[in-house]
PDB file of N, CA and C in Angstrom:
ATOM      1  N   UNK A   1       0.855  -1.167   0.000  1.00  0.00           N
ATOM      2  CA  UNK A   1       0.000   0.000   0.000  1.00  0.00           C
ATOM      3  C   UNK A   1       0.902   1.232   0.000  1.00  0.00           C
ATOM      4  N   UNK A   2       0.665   2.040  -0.893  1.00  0.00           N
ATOM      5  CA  UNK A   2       1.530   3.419  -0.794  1.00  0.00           C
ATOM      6  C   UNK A   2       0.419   4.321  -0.901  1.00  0.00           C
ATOM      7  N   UNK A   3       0.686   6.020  -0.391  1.00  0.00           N
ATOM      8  CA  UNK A   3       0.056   6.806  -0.117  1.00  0.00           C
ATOM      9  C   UNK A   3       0.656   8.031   0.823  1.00  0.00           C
ATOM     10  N   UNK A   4       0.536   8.854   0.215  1.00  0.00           N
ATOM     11  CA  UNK A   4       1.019  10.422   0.354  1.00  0.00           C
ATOM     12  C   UNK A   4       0.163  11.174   1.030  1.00  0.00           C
ATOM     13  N   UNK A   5      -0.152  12.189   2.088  1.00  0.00           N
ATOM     14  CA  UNK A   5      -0.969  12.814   2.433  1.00  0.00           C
ATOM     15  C   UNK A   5      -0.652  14.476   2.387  1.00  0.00           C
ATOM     16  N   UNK A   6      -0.704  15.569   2.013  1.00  0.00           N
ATOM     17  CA  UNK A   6      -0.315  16.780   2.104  1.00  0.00           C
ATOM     18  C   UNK A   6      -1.096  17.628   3.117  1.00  0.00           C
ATOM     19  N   UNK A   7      -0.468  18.718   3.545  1.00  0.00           N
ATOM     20  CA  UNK A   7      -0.687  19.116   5.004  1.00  0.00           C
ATOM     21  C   UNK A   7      -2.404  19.466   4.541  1.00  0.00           C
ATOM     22  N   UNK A   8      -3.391  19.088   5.594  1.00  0.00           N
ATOM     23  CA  UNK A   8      -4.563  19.755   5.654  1.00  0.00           C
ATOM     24  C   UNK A   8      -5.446  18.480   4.688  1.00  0.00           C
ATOM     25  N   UNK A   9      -5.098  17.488   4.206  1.00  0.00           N
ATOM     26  CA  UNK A   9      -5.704  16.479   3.744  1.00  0.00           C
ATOM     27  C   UNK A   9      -6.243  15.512   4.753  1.00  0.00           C
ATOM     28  N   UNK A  10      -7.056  15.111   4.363  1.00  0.00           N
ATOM     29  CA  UNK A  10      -7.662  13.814   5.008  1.00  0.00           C
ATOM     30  C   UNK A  10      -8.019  12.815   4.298  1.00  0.00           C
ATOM     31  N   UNK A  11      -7.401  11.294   4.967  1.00  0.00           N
ATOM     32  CA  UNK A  11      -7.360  10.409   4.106  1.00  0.00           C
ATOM     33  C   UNK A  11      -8.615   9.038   5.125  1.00  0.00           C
ATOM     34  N   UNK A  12      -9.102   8.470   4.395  1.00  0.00           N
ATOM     35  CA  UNK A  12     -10.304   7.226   4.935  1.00  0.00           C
ATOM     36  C   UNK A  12      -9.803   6.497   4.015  1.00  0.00           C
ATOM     37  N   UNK A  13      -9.249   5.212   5.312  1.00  0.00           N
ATOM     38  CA  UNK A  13      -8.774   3.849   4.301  1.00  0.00           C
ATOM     39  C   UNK A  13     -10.732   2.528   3.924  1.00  0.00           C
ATOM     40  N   UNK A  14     -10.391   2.631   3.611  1.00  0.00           N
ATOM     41  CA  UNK A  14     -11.901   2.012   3.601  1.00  0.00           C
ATOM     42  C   UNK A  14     -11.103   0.360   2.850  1.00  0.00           C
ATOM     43  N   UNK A  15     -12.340  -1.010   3.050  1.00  0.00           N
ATOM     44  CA  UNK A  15     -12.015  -1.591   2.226  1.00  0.00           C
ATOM     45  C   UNK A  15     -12.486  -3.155   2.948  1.00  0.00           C
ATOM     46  N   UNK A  16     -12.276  -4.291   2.398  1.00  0.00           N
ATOM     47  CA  UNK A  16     -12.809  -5.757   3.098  1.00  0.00           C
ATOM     48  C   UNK A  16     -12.396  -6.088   4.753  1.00  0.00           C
ATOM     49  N   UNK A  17     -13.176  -6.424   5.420  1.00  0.00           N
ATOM     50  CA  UNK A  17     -12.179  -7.094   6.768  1.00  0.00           C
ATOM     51  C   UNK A  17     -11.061  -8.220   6.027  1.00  0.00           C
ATOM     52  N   UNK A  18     -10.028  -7.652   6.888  1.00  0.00           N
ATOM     53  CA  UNK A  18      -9.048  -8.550   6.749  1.00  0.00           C
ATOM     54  C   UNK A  18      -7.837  -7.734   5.610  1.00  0.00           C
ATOM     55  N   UNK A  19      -7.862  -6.920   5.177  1.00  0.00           N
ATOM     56  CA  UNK A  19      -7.661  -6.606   3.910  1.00  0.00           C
ATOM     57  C   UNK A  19      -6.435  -5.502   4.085  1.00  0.00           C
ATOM     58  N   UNK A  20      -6.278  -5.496   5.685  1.00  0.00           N
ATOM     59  CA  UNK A  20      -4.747  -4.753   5.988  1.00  0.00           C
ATOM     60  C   UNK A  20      -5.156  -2.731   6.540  1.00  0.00           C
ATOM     61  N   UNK A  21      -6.423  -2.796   6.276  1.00  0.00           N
ATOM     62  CA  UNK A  21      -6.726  -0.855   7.391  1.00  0.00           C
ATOM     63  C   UNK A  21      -6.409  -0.981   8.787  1.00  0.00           C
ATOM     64  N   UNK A  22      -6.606  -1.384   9.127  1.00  0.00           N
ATOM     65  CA  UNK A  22      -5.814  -1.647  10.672  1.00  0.00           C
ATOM     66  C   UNK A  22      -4.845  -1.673  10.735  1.00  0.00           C
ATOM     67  N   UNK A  23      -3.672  -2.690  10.239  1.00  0.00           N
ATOM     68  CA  UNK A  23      -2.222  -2.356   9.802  1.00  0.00           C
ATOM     69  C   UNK A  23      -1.544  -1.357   9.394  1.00  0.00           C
ATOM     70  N   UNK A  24      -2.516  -0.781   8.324  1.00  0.00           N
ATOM     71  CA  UNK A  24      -1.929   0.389   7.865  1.00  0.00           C
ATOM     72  C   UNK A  24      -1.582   1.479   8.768  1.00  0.00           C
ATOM     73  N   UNK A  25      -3.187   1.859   9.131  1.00  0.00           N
ATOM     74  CA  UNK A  25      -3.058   2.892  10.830  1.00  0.00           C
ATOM     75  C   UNK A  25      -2.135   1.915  11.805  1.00  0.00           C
ATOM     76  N   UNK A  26      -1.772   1.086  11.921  1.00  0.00           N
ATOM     77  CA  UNK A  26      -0.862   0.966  13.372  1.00  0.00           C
ATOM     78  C   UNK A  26       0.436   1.020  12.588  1.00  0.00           C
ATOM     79  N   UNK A  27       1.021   0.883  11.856  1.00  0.00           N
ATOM     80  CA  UNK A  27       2.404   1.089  10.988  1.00  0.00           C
ATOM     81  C   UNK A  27       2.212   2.996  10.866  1.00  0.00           C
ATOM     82  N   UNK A  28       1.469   4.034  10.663  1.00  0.00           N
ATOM     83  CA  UNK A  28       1.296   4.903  10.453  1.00  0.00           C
ATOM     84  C   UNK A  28       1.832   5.567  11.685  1.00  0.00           C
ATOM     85  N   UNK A  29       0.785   5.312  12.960  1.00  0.00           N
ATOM     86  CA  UNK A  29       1.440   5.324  13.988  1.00  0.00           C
ATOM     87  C   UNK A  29       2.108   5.159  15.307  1.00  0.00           C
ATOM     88  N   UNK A  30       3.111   3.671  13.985  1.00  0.00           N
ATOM     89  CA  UNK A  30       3.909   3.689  14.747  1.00  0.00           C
ATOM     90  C   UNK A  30       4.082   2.441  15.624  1.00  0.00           C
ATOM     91  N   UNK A  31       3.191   2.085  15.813  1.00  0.00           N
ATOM     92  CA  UNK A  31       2.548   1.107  16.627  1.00  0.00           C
ATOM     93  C   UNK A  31       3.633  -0.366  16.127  1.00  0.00           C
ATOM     94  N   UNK A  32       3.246  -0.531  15.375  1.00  0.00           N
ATOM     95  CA  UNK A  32       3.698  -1.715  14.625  1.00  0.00           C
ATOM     96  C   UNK A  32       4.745  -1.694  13.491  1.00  0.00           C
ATOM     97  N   UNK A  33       6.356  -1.964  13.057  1.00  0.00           N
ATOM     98  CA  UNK A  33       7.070  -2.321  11.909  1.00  0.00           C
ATOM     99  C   UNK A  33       6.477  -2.842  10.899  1.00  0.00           C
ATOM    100  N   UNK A  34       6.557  -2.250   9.821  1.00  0.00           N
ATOM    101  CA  UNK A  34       5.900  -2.781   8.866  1.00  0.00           C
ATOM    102  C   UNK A  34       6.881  -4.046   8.308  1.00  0.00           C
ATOM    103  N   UNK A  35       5.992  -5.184   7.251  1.00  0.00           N
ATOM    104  CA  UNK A  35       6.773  -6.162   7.388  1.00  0.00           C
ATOM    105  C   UNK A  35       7.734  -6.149   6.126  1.00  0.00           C
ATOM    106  N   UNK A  36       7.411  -4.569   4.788  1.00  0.00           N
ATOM    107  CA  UNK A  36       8.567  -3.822   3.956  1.00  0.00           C
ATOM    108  C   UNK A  36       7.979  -3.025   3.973  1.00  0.00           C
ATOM    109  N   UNK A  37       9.745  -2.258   3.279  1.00  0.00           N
ATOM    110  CA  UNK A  37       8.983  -0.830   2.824  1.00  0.00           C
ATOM    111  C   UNK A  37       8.925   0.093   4.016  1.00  0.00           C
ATOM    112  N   UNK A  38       8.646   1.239   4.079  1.00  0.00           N
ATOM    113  CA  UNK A  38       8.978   1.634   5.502  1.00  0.00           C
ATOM    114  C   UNK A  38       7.370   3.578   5.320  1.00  0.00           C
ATOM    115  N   UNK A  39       7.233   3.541   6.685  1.00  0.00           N
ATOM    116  CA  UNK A  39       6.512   4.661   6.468  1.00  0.00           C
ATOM    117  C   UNK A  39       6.975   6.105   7.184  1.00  0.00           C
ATOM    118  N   UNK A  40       6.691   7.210   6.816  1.00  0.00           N
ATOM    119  CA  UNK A  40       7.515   8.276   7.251  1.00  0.00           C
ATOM    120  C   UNK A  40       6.233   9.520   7.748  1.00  0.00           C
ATOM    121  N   UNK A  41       6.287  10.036   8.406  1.00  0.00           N
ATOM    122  CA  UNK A  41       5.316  11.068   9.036  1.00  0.00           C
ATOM    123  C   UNK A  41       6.491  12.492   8.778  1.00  0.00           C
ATOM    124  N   UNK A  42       6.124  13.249   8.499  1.00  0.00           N
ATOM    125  CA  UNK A  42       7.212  14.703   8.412  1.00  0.00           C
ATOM    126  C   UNK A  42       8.758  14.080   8.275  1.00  0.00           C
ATOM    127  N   UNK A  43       8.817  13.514   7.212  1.00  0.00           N
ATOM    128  CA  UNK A  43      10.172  12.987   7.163  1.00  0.00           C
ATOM    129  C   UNK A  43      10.662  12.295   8.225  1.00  0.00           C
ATOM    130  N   UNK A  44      10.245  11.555   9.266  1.00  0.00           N
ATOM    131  CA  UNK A  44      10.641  10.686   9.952  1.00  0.00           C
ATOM    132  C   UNK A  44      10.301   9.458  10.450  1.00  0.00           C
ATOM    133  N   UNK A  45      11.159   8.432   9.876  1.00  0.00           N
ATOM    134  CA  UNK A  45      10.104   6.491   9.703  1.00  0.00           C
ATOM    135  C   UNK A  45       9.866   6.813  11.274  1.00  0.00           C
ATOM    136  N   UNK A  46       8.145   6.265  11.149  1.00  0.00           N
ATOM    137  CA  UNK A  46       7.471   5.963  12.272  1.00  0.00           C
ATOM    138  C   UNK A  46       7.953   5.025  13.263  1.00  0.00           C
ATOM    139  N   UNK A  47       8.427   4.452  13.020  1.00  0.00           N
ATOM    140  CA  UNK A  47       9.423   3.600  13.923  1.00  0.00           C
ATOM    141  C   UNK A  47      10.166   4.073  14.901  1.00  0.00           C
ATOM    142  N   UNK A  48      10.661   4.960  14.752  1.00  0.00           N
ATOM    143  CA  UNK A  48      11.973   5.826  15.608  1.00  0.00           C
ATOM    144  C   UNK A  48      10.729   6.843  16.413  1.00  0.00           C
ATOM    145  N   UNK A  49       9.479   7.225  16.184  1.00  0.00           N
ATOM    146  CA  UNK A  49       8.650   8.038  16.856  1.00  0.00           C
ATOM    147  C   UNK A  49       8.661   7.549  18.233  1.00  0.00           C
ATOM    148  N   UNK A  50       8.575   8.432  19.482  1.00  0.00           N
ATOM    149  CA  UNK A  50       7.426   8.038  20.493  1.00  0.00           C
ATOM    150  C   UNK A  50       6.160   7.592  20.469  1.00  0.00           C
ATOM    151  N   UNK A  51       5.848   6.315  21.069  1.00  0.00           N
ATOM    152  CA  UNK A  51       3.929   6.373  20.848  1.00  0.00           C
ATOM    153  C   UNK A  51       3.055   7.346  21.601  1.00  0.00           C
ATOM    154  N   UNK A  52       1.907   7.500  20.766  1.00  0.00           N
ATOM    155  CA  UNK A  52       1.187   8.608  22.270  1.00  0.00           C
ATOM    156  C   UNK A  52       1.612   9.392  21.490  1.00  0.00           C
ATOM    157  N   UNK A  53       2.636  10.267  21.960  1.00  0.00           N
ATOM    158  CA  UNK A  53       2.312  11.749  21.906  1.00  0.00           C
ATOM    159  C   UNK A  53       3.656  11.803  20.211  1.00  0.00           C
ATOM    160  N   UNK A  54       4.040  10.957  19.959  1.00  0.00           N
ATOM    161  CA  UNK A  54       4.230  11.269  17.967  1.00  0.00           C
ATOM    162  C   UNK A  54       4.039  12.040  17.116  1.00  0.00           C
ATOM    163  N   UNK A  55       2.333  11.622  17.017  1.00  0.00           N
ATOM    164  CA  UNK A  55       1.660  12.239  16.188  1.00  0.00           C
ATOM    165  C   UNK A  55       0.470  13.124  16.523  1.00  0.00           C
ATOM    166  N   UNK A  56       0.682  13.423  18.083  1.00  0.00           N
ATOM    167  CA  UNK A  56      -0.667  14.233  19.026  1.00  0.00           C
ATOM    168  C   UNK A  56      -1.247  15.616  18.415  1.00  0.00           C
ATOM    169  N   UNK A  57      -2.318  15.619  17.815  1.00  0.00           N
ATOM    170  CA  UNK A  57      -2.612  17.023  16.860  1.00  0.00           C
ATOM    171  C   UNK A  57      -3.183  16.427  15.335  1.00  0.00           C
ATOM    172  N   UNK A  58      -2.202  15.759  14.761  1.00  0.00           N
ATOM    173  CA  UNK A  58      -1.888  15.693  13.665  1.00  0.00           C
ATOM    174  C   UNK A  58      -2.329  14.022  12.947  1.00  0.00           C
ATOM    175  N   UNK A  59      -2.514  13.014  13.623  1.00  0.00           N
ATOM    176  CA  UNK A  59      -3.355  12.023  13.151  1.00  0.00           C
ATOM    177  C   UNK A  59      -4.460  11.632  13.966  1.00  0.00           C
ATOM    178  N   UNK A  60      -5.223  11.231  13.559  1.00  0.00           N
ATOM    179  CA  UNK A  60      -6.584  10.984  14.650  1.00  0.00           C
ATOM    180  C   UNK A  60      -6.970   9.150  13.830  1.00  0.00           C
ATOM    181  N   UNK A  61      -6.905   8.126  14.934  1.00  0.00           N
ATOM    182  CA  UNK A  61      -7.397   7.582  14.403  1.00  0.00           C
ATOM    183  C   UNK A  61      -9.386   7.244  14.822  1.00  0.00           C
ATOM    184  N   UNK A  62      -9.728   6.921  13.995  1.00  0.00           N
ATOM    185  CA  UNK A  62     -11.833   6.889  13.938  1.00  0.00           C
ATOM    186  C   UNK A  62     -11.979   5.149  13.885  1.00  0.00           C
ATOM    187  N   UNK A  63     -12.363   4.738  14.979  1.00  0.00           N
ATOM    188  CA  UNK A  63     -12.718   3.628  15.066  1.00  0.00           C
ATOM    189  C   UNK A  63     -13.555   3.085  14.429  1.00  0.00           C
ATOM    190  N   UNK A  64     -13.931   2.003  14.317  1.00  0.00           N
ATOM    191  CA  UNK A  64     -15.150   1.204  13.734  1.00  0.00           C
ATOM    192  C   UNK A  64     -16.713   1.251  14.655  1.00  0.00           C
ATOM    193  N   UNK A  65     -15.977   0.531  15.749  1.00  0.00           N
ATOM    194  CA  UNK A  65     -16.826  -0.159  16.805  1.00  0.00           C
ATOM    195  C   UNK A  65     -16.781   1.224  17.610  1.00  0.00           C
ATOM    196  N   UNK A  66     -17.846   2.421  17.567  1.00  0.00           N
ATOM    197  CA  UNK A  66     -18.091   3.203  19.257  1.00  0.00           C
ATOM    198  C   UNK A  66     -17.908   2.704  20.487  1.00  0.00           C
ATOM    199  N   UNK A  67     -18.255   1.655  20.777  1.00  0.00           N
ATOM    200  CA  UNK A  67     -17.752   0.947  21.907  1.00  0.00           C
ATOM    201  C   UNK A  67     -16.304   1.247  21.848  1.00  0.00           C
ATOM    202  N   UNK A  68     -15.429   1.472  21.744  1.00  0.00           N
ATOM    203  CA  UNK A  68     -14.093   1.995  21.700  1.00  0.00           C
ATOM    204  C   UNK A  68     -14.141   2.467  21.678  1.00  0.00           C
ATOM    205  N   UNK A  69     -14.640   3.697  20.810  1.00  0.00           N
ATOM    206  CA  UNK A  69     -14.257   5.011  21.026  1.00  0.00           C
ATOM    207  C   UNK A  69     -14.723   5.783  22.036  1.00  0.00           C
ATOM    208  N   UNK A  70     -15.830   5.877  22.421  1.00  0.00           N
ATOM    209  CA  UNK A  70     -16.576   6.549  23.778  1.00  0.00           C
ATOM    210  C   UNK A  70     -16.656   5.560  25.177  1.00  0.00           C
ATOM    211  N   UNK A  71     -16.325   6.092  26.163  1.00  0.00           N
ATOM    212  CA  UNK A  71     -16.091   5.560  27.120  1.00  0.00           C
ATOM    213  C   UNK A  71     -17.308   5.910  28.133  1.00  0.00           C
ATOM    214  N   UNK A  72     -18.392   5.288  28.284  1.00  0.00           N
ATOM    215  CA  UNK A  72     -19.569   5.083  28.933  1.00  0.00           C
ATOM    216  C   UNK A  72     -19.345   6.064  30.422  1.00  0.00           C
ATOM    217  N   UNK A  73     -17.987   5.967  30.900  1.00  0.00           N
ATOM    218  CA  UNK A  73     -18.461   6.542  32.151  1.00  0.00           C
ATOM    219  C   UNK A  73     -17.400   7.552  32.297  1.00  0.00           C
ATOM    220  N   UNK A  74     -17.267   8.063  30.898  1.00  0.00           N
ATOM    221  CA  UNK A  74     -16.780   9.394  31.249  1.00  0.00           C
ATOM    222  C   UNK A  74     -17.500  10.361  30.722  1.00  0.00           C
ATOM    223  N   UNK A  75     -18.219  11.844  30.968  1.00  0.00           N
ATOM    224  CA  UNK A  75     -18.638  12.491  30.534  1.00  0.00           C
ATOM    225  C   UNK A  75     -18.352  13.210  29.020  1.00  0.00           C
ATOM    226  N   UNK A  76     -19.743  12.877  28.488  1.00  0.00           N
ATOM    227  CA  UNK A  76     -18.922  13.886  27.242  1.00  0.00           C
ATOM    228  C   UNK A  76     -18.290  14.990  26.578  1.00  0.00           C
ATOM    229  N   UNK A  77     -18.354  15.929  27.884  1.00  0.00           N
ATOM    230  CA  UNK A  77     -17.562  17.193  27.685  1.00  0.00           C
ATOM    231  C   UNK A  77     -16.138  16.754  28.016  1.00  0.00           C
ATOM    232  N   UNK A  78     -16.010  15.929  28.817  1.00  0.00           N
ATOM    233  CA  UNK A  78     -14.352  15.024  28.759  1.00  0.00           C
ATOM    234  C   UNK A  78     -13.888  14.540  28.000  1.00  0.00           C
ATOM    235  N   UNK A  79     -14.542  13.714  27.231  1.00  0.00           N
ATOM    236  CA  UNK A  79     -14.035  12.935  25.725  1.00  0.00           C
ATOM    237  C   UNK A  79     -13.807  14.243  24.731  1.00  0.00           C
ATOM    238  N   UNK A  80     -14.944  15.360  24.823  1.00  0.00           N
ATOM    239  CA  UNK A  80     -14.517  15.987  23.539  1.00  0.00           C
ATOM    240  C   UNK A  80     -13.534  16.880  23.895  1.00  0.00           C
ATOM    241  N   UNK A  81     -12.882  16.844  25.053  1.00  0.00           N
ATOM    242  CA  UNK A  81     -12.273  18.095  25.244  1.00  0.00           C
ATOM    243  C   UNK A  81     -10.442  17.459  25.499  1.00  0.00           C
ATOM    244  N   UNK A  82     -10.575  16.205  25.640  1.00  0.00           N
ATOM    245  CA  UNK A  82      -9.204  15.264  25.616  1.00  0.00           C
ATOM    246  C   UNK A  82      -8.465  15.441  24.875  1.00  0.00           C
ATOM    247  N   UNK A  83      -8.772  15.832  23.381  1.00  0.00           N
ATOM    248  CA  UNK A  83      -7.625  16.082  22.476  1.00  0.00           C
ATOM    249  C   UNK A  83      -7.028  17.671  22.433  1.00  0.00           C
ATOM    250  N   UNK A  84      -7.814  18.611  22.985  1.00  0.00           N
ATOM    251  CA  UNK A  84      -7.040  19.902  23.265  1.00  0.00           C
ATOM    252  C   UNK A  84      -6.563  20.038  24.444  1.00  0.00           C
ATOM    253  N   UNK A  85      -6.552  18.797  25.327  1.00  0.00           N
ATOM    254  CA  UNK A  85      -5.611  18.634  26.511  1.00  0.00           C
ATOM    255  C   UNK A  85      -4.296  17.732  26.042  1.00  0.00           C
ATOM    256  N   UNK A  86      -4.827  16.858  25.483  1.00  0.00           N
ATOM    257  CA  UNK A  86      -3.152  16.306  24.403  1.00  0.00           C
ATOM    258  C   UNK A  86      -2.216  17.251  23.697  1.00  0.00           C
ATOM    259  N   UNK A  87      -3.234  18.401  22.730  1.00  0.00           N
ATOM    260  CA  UNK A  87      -2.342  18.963  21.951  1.00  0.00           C
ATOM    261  C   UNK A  87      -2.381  20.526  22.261  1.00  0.00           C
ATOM    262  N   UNK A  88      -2.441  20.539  23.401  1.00  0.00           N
ATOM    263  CA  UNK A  88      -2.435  22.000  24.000  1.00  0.00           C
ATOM    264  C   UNK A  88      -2.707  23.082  23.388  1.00  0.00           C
ATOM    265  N   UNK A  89      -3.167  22.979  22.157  1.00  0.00           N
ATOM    266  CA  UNK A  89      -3.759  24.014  21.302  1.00  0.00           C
ATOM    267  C   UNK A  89      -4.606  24.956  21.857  1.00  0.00           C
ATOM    268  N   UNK A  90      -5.683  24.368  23.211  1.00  0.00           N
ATOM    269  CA  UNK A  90      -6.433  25.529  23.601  1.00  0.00           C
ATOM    270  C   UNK A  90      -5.949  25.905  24.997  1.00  0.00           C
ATOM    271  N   UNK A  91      -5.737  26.920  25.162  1.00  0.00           N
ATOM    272  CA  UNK A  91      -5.387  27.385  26.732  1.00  0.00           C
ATOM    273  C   UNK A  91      -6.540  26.543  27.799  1.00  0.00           C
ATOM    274  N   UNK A  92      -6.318  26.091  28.797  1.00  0.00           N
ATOM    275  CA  UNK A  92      -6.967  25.941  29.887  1.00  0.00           C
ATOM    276  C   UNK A  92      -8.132  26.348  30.136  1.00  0.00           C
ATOM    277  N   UNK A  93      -8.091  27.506  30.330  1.00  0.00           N
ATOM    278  CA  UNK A  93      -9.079  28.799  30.704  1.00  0.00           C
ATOM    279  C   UNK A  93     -10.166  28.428  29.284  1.00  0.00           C
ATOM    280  N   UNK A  94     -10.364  28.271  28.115  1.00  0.00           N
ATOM    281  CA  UNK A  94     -10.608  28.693  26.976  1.00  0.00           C
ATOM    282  C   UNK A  94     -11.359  27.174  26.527  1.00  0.00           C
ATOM    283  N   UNK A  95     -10.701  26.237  27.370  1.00  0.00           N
ATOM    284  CA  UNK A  95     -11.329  24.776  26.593  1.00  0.00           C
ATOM    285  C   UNK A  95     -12.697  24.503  27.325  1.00  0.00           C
ATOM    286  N   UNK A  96     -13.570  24.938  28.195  1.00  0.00           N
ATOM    287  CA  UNK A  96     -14.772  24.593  28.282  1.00  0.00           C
ATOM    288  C   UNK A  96     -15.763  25.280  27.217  1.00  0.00           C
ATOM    289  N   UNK A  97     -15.709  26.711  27.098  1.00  0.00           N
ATOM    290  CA  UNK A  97     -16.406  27.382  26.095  1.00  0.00           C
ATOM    291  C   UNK A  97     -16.207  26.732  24.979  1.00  0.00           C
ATOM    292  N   UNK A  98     -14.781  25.900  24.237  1.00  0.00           N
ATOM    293  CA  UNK A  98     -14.472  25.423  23.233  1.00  0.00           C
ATOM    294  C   UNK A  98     -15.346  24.191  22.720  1.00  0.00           C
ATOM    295  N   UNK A  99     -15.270  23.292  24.243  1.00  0.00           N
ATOM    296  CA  UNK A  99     -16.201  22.211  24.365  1.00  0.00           C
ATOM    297  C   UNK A  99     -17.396  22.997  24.043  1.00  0.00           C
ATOM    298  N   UNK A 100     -18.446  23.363  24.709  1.00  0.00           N
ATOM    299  CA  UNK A 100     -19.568  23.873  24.751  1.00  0.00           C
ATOM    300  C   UNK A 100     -20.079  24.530  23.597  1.00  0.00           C
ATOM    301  N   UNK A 101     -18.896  25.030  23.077  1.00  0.00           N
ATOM    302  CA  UNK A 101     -19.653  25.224  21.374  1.00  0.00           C
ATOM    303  C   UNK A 101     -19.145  24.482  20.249  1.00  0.00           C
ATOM    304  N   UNK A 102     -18.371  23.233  20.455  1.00  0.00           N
ATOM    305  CA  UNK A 102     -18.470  22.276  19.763  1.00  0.00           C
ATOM    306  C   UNK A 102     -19.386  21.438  19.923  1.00  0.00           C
ATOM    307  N   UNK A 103     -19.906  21.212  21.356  1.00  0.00           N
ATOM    308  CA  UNK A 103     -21.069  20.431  21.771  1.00  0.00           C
ATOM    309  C   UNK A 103     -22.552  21.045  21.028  1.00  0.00           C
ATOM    310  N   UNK A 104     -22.473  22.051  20.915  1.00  0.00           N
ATOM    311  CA  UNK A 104     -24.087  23.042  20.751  1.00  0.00           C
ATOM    312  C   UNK A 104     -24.095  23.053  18.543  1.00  0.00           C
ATOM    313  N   UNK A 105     -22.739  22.603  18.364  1.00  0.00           N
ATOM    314  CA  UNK A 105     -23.139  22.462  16.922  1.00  0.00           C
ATOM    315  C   UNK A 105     -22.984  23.859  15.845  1.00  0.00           C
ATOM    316  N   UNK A 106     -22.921  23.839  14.947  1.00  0.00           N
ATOM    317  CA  UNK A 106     -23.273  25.517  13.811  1.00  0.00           C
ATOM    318  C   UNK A 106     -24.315  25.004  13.112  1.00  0.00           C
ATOM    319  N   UNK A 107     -24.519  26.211  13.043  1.00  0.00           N
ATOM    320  CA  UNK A 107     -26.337  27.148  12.148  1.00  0.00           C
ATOM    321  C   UNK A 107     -25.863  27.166  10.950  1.00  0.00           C
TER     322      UNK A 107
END
């Protein structure tokens, strides 16, 4: 599988169970050596990355199963507000209003 992404793109592997999207995202980041061939995030094979905080900002992976992704007994202003506590993008002070009008949606 080869594939290029340029800044501000978004890519959805779609395709059969079994058929290697899971692999791909855990070789992406990082997670897993690929078994050739090698993959690179900003010029640097994923391999040599930290896990966790690597790619914090900048890849998101979207589960299949919700049951993974949302966690029943944490509130949902916590889940949505977890990734601007990873990537510190929003000041402290600034991430509940952030939550709260990501929660309330646009007109």
């Amino acid at each position: 599988m080869t594939f290029s992404i340029a800044a501000g793109e978004t890519l959805g592997i779609v395709g059969e169970s079994g058929s290697g999207k899971s692999t791909a995202g855990r070789v992406v980041l990082g997670l897993v050596k690929p078994t050739a061939g090698h993959a690179t995030v900003d010029g640097v094979e994923t391999t040599r990355l930290r896990h966790g905080k690597a790619h914090a900002g900048h890849i998101q992976v979207v589960l299949q199963n919700p049951d993974w992704s949302l966690n029943p007994s944490i509130k949902i202003g916590r889940s949505v507000a977890e990734p601007l506590v990873i990537t510190r993008r929003i000041p402290p002070g600034q991430r509940r209003e952030v939550v709260r009008d990501m929660l309330a949606g646009s007109d």
